[in-house]
C-alpha atoms as a PDB file:
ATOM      1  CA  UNK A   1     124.267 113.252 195.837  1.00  0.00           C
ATOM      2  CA  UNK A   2     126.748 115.709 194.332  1.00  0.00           C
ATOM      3  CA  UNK A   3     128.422 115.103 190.994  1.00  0.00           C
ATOM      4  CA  UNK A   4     132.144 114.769 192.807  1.00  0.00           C
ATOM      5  CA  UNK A   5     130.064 112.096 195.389  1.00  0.00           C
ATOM      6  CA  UNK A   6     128.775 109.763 191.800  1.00  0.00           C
ATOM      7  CA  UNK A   7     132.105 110.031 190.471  1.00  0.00           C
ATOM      8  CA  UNK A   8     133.945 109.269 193.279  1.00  0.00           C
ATOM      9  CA  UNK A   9     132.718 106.193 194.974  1.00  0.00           C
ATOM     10  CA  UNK A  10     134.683 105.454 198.598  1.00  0.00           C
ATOM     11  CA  UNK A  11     137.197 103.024 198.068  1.00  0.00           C
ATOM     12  CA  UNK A  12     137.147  99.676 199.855  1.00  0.00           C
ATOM     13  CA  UNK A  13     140.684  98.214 199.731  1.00  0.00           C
ATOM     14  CA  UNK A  14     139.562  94.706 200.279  1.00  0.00           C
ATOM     15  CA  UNK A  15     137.248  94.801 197.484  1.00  0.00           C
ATOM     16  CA  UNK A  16     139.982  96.036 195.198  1.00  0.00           C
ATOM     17  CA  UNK A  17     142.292  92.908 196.088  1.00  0.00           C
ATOM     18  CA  UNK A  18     139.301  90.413 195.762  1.00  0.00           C
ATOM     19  CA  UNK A  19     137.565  92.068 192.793  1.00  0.00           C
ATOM     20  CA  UNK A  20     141.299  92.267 190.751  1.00  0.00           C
ATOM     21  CA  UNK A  21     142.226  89.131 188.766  1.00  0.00           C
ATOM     22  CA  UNK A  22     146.335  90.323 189.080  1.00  0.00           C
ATOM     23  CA  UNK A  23     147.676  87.127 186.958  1.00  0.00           C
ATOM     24  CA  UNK A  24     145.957  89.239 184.427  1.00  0.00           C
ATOM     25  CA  UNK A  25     147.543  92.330 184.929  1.00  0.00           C
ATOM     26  CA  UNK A  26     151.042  93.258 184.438  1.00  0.00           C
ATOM     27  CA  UNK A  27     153.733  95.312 185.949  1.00  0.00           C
ATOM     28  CA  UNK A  28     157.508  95.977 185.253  1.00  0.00           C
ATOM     29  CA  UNK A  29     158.684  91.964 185.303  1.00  0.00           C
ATOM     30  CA  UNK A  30     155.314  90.423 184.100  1.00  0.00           C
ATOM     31  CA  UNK A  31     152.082  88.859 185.866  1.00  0.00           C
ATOM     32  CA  UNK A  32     151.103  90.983 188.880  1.00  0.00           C
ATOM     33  CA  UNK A  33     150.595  87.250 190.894  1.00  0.00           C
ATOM     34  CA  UNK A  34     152.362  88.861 193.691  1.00  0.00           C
ATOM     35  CA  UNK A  35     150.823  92.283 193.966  1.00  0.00           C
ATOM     36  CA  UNK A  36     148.247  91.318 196.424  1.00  0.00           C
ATOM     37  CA  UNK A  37     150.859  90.130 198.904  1.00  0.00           C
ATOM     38  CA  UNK A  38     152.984  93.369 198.330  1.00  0.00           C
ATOM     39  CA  UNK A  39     150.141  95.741 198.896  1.00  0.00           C
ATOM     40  CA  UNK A  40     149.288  93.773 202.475  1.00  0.00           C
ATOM     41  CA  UNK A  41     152.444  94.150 203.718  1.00  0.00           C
ATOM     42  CA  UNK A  42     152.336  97.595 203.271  1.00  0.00           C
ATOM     43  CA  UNK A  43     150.310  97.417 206.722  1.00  0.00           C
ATOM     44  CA  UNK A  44     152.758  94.859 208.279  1.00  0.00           C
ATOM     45  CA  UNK A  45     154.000  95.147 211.881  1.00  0.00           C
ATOM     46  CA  UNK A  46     156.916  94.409 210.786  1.00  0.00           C
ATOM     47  CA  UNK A  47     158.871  98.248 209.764  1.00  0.00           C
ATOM     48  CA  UNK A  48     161.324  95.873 207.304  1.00  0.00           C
ATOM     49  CA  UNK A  49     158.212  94.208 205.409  1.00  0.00           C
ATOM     50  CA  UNK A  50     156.657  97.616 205.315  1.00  0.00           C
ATOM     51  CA  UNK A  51     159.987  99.297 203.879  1.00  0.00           C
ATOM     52  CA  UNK A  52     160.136  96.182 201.387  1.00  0.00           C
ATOM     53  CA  UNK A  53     156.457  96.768 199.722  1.00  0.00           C
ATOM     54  CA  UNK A  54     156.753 100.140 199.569  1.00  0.00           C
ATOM     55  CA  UNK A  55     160.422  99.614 197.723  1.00  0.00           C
ATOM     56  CA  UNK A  56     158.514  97.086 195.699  1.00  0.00           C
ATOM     57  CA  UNK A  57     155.350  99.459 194.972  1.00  0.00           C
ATOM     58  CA  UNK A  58     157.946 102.154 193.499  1.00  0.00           C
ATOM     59  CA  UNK A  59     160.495  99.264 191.545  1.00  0.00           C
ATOM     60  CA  UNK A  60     157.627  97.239 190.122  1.00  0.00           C
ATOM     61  CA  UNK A  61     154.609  98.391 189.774  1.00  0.00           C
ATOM     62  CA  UNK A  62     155.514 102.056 189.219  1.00  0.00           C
ATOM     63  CA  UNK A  63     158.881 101.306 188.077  1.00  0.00           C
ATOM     64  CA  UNK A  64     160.481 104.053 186.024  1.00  0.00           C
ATOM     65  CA  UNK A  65     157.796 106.642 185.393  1.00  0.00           C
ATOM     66  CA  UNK A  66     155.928 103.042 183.334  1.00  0.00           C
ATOM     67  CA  UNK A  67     152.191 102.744 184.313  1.00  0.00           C
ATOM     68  CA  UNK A  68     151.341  99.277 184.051  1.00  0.00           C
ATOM     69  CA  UNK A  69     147.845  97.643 183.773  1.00  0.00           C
ATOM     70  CA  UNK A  70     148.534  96.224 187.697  1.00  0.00           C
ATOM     71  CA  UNK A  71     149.216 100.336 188.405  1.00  0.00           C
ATOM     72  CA  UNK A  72     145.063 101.298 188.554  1.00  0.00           C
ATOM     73  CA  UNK A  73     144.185  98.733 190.981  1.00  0.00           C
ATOM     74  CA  UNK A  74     146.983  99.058 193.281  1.00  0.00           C
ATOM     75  CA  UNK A  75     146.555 102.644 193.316  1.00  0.00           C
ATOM     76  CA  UNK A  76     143.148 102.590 194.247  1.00  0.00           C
ATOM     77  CA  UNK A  77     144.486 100.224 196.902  1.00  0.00           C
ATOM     78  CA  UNK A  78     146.885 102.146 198.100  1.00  0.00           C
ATOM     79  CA  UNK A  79     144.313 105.093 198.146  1.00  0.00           C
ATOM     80  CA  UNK A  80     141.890 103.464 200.558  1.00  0.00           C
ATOM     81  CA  UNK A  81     144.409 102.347 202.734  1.00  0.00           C
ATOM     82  CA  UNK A  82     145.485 106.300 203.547  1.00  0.00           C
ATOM     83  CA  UNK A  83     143.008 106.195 206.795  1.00  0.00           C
ATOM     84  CA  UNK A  84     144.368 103.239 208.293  1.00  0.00           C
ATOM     85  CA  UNK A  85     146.357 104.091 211.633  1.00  0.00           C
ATOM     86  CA  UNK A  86     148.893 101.686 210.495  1.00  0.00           C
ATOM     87  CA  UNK A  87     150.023 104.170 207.772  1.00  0.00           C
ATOM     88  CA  UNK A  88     151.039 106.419 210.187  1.00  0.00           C
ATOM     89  CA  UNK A  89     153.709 103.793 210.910  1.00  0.00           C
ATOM     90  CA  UNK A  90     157.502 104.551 210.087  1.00  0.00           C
ATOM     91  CA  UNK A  91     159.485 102.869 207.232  1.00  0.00           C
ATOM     92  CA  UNK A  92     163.048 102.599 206.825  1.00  0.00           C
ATOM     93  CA  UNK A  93     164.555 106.486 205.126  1.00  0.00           C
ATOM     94  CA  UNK A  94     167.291 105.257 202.139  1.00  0.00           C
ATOM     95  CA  UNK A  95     169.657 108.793 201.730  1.00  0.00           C
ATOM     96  CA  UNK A  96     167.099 110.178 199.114  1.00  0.00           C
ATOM     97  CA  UNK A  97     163.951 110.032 201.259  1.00  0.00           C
ATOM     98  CA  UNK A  98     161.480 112.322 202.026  1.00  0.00           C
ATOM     99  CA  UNK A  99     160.828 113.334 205.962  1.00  0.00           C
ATOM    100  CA  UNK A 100     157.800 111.593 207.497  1.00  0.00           C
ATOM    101  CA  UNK A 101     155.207 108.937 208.606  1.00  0.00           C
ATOM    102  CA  UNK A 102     154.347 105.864 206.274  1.00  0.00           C
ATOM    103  CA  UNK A 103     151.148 108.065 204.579  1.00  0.00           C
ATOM    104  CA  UNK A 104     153.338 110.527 203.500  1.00  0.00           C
ATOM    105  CA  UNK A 105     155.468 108.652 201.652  1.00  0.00           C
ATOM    106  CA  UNK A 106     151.949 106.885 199.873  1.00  0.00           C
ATOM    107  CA  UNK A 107     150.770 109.759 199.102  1.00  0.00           C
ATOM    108  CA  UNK A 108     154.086 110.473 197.103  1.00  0.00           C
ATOM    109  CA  UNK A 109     153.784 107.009 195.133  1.00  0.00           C
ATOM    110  CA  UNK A 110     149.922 108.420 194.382  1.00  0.00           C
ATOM    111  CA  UNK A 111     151.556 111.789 193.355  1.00  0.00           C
ATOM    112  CA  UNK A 112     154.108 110.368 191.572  1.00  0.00           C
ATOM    113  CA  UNK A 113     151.838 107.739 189.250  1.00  0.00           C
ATOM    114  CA  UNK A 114     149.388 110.720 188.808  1.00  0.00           C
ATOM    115  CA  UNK A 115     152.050 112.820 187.194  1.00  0.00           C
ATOM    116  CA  UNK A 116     152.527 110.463 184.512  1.00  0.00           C
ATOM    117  CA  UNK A 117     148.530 110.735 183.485  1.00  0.00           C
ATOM    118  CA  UNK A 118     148.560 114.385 183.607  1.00  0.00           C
ATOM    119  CA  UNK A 119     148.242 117.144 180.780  1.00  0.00           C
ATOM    120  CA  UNK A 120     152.178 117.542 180.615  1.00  0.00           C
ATOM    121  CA  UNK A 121     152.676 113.897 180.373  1.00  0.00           C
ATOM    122  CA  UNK A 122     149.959 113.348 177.607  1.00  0.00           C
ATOM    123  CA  UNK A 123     151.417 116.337 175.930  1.00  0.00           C
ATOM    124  CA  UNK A 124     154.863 114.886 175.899  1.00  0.00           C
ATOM    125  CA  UNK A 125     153.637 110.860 174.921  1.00  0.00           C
ATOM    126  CA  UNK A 126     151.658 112.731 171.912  1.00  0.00           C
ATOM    127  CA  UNK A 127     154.801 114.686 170.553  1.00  0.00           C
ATOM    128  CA  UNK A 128     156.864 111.379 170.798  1.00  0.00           C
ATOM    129  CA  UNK A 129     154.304 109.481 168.495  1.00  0.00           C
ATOM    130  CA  UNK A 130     152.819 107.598 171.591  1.00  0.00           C
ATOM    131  CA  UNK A 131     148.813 108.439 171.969  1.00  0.00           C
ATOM    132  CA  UNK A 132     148.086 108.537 175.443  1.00  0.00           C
ATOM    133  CA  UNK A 133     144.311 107.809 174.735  1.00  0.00           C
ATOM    134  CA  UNK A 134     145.923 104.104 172.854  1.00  0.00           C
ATOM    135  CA  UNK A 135     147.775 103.197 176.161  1.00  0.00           C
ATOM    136  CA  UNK A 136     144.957 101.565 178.652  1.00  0.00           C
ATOM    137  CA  UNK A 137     146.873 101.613 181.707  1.00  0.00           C
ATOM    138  CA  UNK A 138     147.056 105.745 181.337  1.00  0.00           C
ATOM    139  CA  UNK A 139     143.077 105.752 180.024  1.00  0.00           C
ATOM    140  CA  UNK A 140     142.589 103.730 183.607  1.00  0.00           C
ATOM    141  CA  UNK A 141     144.860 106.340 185.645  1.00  0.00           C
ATOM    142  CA  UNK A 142     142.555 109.157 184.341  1.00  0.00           C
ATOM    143  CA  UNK A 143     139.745 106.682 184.510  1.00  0.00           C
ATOM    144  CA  UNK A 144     140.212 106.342 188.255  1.00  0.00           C
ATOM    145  CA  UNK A 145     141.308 110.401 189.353  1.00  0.00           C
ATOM    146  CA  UNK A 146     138.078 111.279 190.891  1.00  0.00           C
ATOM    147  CA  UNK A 147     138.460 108.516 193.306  1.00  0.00           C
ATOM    148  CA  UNK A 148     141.686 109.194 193.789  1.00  0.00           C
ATOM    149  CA  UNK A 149     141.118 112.697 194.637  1.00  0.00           C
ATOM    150  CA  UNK A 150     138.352 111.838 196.876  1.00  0.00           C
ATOM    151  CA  UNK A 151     140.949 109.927 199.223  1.00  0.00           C
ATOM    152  CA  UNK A 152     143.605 112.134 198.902  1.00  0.00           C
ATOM    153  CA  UNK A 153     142.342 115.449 199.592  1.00  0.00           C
ATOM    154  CA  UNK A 154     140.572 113.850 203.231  1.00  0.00           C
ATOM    155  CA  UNK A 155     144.611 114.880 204.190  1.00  0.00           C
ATOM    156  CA  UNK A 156     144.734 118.766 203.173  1.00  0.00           C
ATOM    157  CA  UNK A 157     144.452 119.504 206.495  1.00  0.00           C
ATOM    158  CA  UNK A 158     146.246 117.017 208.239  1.00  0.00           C
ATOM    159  CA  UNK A 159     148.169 117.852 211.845  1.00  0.00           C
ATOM    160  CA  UNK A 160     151.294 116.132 210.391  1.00  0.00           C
ATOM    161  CA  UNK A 161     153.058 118.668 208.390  1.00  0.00           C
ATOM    162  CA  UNK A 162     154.458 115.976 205.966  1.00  0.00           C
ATOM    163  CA  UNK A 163     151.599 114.312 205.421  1.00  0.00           C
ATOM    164  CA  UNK A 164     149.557 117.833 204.255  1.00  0.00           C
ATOM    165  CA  UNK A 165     152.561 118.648 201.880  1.00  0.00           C
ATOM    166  CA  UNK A 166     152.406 114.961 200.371  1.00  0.00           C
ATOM    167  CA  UNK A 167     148.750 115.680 200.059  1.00  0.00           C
ATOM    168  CA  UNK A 168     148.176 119.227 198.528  1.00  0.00           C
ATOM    169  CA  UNK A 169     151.290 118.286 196.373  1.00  0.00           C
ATOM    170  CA  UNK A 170     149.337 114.620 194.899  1.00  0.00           C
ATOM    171  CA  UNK A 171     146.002 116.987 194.585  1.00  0.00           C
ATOM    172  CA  UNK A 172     147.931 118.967 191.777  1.00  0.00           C
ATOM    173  CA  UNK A 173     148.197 116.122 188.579  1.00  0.00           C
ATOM    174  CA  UNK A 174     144.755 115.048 189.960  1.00  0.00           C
ATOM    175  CA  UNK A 175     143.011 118.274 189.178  1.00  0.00           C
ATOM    176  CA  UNK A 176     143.999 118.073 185.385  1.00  0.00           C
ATOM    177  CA  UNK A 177     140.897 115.979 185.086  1.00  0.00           C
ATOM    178  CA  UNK A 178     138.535 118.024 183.826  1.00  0.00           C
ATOM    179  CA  UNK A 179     135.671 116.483 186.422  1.00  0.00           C
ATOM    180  CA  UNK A 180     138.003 118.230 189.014  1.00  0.00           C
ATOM    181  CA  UNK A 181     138.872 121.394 187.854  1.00  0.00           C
ATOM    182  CA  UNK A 182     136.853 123.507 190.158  1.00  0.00           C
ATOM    183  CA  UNK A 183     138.750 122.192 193.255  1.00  0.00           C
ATOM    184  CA  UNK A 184     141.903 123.938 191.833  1.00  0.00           C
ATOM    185  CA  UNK A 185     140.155 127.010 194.093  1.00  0.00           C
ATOM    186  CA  UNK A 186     140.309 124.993 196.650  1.00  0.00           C
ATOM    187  CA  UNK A 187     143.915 124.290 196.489  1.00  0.00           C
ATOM    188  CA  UNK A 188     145.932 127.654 195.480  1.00  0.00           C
ATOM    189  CA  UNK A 189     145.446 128.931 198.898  1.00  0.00           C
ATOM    190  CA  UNK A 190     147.572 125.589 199.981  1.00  0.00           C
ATOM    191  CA  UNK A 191     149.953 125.680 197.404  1.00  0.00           C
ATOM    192  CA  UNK A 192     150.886 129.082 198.678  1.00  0.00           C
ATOM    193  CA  UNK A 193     150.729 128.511 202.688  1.00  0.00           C
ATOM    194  CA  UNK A 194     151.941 124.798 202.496  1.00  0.00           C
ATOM    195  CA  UNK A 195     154.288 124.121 199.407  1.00  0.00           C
ATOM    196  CA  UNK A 196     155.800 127.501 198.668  1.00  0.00           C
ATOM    197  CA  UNK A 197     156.158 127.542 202.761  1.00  0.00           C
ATOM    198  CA  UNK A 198     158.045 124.220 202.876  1.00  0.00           C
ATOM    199  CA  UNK A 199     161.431 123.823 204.087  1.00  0.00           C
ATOM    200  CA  UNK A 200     161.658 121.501 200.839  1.00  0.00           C
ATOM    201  CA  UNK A 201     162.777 123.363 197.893  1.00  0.00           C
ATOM    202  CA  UNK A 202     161.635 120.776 195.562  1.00  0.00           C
ATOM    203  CA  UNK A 203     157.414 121.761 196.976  1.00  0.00           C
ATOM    204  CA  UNK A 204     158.362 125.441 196.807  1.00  0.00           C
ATOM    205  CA  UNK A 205     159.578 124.250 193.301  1.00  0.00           C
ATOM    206  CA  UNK A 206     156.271 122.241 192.447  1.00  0.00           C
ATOM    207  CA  UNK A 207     153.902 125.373 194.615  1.00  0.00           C
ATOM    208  CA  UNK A 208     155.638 128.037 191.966  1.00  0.00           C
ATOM    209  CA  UNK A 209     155.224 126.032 188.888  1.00  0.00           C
ATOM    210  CA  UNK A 210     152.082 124.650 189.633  1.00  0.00           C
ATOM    211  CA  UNK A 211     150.626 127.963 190.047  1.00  0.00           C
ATOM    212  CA  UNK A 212     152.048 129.428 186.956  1.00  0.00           C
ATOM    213  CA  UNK A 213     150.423 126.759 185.150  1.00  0.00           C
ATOM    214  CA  UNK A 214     147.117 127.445 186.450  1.00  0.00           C
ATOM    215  CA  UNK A 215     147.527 131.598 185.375  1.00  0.00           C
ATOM    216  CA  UNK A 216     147.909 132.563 189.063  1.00  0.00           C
ATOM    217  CA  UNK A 217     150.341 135.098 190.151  1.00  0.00           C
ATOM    218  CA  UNK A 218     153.651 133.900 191.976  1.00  0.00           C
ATOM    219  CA  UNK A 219     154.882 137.213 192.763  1.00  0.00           C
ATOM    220  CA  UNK A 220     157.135 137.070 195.580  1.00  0.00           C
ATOM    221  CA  UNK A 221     157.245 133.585 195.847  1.00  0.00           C
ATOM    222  CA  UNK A 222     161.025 132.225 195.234  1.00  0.00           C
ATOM    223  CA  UNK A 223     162.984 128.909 195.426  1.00  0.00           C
ATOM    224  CA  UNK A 224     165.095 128.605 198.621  1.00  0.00           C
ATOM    225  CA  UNK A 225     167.536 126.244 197.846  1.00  0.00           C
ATOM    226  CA  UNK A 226     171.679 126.447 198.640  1.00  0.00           C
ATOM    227  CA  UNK A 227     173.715 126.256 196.160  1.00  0.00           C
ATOM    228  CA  UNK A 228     175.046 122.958 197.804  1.00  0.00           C
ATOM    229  CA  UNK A 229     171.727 121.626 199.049  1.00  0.00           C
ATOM    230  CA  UNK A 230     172.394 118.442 196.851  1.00  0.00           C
ATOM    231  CA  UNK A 231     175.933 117.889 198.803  1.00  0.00           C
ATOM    232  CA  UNK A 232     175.171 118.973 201.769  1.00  0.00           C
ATOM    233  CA  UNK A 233     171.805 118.108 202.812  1.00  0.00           C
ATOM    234  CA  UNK A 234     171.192 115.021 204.985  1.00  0.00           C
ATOM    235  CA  UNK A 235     167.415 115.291 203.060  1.00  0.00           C
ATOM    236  CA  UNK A 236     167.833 114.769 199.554  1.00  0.00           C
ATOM    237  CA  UNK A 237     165.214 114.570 196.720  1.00  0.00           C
ATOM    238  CA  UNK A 238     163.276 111.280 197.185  1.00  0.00           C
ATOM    239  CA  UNK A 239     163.181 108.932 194.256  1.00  0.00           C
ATOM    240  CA  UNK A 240     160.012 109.385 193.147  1.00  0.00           C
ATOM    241  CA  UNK A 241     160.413 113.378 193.265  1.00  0.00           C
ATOM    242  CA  UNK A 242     163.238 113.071 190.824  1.00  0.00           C
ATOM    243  CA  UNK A 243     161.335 110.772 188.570  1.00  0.00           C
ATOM    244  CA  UNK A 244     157.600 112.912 188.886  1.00  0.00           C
ATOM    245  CA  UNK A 245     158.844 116.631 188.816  1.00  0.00           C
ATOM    246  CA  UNK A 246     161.862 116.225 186.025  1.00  0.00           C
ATOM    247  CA  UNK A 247     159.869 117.007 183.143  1.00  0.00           C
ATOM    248  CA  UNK A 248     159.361 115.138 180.030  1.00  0.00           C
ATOM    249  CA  UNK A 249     163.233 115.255 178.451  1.00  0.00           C
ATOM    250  CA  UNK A 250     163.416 111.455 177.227  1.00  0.00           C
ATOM    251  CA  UNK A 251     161.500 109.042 175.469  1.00  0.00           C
ATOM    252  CA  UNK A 252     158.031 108.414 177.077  1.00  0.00           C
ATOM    253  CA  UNK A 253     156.997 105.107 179.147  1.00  0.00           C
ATOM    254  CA  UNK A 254     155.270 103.705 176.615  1.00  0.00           C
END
């Protein structure tokens, strides 16, 4: 067994929901008593009860760039749940959302709670007084990457073109953790022929600065936005890209 294989155990979503004692977790508006039902209707028939969770997921549990100690388990949740054929379900598109299937817009929440346990974010939560390493729902974020990672990446290479941006894009916070760092090989090549080939200026955006942060070259790699994307566009930044990519210019979460 490889050292990625012990640190990264496959992720059984049931067991997370059983194993989870959520009155004794918290997330934005107290006891996370309700979590389990939220997270099970993310694989509802039903498109409204699908679009609800997932609303809920981001407004609750996530809400506001916050981890929460209900955050962890639901994102391991939410992890194993990637390979389910349901997730490949729509959900209703508000005016800020992101192209694509159900998974895609997971793997954005993943992304999105991920950002807010990286280097930048631990960075910025030192400089405002606020030890990341004293806050135990961000220790459990980083606790949990390698797992994480392991359920993400299955979708580098996925046919759905959304779905491989969302992925390679959610792989990028995850390989701060220094267990991961030698998949960051792994992933340049994608940055460059998926993000930085997007029609969505904000993963050319996160392709280009990504790689500058890991020393590559980004030579002839550019931004194609209009100047009145933001007007014009009928796809506009998705909440959670707003929240994840804006940088650390206010006070921290926590």
């Amino acid at each position: 067994m490889t050292l990625d294989q012990e640190l990264a155990e496959p992720i059984d979503p049931a067991e997370v929901l059983a194993a989870t004692h959520w009155g004794a977790v918290e997330h934005a508006y107290g006891p996370a008593d309700n979590v389990p039902e939220m997270l099970i209707g993310l694989l509802s028939a039903d498109q409204h009860v699908r679009s609800r969770a997932l609303d809920d997921l981001h407004h609750m549990v996530h809400h506001q760039n916050t981890l929460y100690t209900a955050t962890a388990p639901a994102a391991l949740y939410v992890a194993g749940i990637l390979g389910d054929e349901r997730t490949l379900w729509p959900v209703d598109k508000g005016p800020h959302g992101f192209p694509g299937p159900m998974r895609a817009e997971l793997l954005g929440w993943i992304d999105s709670v991920a950002n807010d346990a990286d280097d930048e974010a631990a960075e910025c939560s030192r400089r405002f007084g606020f030890p990341p390493e004293d806050y135990p729902p961000f220790i459990e974020i980083c606790r949990i990457r390698p797992q994480l990672f392991r359920a993400v990446s299955a979708f580098l290479h996925e046919s759905d073109s959304y779905v491989r941006a969302a992925a390679v894009s959610t792989c990028i916070p995850l390989l701060d953790d220094p267990r991961l760092l030698h998949h960051r090989v792994t992933l340049i090549p994608l940055l460059r022929e998926v993000l930085a080939a997007s029609e969505l200026w904000q993963y050319q955006e996160r392709a280009i600065e990504a790689l500058a942060s890991w020393g590559e070259d980004t030579a002839g790699l550019q931004i194609r936005r209009e100047r009145f994307a933001f007007c014009d566009s009928e796809v506009k930044p998705a909440a959670w890209v707003g929240e994840q990519w804006g940088g650390c210019d206010t006070d921290p979460p926590f």
